[in-house]
Protein backbone atom coordinates (compact mmCIF):
# COMPACT_ATOMS: atom_id res chain seq x y z
CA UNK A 1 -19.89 14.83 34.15
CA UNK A 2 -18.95 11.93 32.16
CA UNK A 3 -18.41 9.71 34.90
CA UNK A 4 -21.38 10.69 36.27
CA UNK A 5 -23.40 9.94 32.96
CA UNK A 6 -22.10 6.18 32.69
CA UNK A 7 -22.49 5.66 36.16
CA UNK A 8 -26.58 7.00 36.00
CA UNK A 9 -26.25 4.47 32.87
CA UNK A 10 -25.02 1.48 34.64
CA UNK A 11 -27.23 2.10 37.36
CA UNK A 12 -29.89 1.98 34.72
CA UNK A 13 -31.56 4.97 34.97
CA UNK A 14 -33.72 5.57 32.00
CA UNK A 15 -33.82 9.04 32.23
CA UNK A 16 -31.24 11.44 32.79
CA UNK A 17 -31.86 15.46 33.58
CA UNK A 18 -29.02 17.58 33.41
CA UNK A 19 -29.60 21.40 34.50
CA UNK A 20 -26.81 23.44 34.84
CA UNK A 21 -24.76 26.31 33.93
CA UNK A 22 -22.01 26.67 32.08
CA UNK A 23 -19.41 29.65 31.74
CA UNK A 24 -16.54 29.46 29.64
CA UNK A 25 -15.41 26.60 27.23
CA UNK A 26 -15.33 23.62 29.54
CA UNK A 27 -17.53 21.53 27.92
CA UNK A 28 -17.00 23.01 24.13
CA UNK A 29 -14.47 19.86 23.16
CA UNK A 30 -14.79 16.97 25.44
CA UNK A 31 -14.80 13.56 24.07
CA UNK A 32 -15.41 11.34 27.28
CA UNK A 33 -18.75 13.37 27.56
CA UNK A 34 -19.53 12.67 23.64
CA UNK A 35 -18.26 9.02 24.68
CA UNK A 36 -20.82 8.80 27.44
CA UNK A 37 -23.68 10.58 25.67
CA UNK A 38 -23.48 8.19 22.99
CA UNK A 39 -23.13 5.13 25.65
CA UNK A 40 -26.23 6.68 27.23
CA UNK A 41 -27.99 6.77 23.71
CA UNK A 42 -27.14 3.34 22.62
CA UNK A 43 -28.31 1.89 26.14
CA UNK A 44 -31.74 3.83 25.46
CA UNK A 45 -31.40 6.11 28.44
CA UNK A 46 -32.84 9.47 27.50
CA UNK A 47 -30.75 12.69 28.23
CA UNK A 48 -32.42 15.84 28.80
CA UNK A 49 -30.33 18.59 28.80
CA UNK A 50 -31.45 22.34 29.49
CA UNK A 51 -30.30 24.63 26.59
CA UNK A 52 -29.61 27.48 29.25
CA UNK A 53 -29.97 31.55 28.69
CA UNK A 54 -27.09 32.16 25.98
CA UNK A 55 -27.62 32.96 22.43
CA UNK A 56 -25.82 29.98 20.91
CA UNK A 57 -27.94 26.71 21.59
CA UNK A 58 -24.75 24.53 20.16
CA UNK A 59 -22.94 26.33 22.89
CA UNK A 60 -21.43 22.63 24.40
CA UNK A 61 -20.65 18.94 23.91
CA UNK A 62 -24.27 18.44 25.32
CA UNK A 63 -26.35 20.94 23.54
CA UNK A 64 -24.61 19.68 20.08
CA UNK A 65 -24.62 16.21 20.70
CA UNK A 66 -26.90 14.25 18.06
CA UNK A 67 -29.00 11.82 20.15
């Protein structure tokens, strides 16, 4: 997914959607994905991300991340 982020980036896209689901930790502690989220941010590309159906919004790298 981080690939995929800097690569929507470089493209320059200015808007990225992300929809997806999740199960287990996988994206809990990832740092290329906080490393591409914050390339995204400081190139001014906007990340949506959908929150999802579990209790615990700050669930993942991408529901946490600042920008």
């Amino acid at each position: 997914m981080a690939d995929a982020t800097v690569a929507c980036v470089e493209a320059d896209a200015h808007v990225i959607n992300v929809s997806t689901g999740l199960s287990g930790p996988s994206l809990l502690h990832q740092p290329q994905l906080v490393d591409a989220l914050t390339f995204a941010t400081a190139q001014r590309t906007l990340v949506a991300v959908a929150a999802g159906n579990e209790p615990m919004v700050g669930g993942s790298v991408l529901t946490r991340h600042p920008a």
